[in-house]
C-alpha atoms as a PDB file:
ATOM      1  CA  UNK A   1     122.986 -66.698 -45.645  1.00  0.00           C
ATOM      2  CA  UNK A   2     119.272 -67.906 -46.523  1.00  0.00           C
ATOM      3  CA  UNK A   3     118.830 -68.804 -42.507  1.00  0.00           C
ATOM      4  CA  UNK A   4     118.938 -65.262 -41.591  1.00  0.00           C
ATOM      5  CA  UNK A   5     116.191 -64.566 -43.945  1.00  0.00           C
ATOM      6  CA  UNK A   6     113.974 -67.419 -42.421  1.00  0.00           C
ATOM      7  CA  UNK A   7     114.891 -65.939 -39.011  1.00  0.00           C
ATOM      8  CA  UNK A   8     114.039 -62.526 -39.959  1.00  0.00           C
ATOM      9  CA  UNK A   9     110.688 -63.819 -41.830  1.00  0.00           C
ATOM     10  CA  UNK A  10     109.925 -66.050 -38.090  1.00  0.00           C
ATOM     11  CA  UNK A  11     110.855 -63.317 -36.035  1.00  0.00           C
ATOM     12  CA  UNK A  12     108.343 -60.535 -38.566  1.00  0.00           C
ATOM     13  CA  UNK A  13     105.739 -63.767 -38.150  1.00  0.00           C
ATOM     14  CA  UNK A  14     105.968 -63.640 -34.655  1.00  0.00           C
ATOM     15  CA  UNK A  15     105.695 -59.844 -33.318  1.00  0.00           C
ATOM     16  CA  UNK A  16     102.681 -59.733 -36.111  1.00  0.00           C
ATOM     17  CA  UNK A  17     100.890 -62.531 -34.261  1.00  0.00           C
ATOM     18  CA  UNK A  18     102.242 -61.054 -30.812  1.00  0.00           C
ATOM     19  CA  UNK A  19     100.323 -57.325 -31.880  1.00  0.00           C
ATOM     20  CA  UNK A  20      97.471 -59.078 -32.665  1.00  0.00           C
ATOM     21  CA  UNK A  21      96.975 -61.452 -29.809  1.00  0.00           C
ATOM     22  CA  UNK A  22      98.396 -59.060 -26.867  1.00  0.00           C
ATOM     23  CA  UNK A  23      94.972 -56.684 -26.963  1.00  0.00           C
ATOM     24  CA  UNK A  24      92.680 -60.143 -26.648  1.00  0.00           C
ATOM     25  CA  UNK A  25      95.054 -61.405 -23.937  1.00  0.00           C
ATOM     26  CA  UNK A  26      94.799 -58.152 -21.910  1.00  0.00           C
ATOM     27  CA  UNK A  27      91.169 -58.218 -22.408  1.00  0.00           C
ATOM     28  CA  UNK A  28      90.643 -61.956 -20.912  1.00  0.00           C
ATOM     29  CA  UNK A  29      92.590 -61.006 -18.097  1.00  0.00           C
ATOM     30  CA  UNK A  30      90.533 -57.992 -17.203  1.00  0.00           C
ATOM     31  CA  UNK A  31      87.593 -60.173 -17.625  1.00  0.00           C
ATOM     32  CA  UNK A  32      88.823 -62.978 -15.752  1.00  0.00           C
ATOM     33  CA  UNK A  33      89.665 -60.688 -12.721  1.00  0.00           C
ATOM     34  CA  UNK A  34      86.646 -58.548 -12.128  1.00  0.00           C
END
C-alpha cells in the first residue's frame, strides 16, 4: 500500500517541478527563435 503513496508523492514532485520549469522553457525557446 506504501508504493502508492511514494507514487503519488513522485508524481506531486514532478508536476510541481513541471509548473515551475514550463514558463523558463517557453521563454528560452522564444529567445532562441527570434
Amino acid at each position: 500500500m506504501s508504493h502508492w503513496i511514494l507514487l503519488a508523492a513522485a508524481t506531486a514532485g514532478l508536476g510541481a517541478v513541471a509548473v515551475t520549469v514550463t514558463p523558463d522553457v517557453r521563454r528560452y525557446l522564444e529567445f532562441s527563435r527570434s
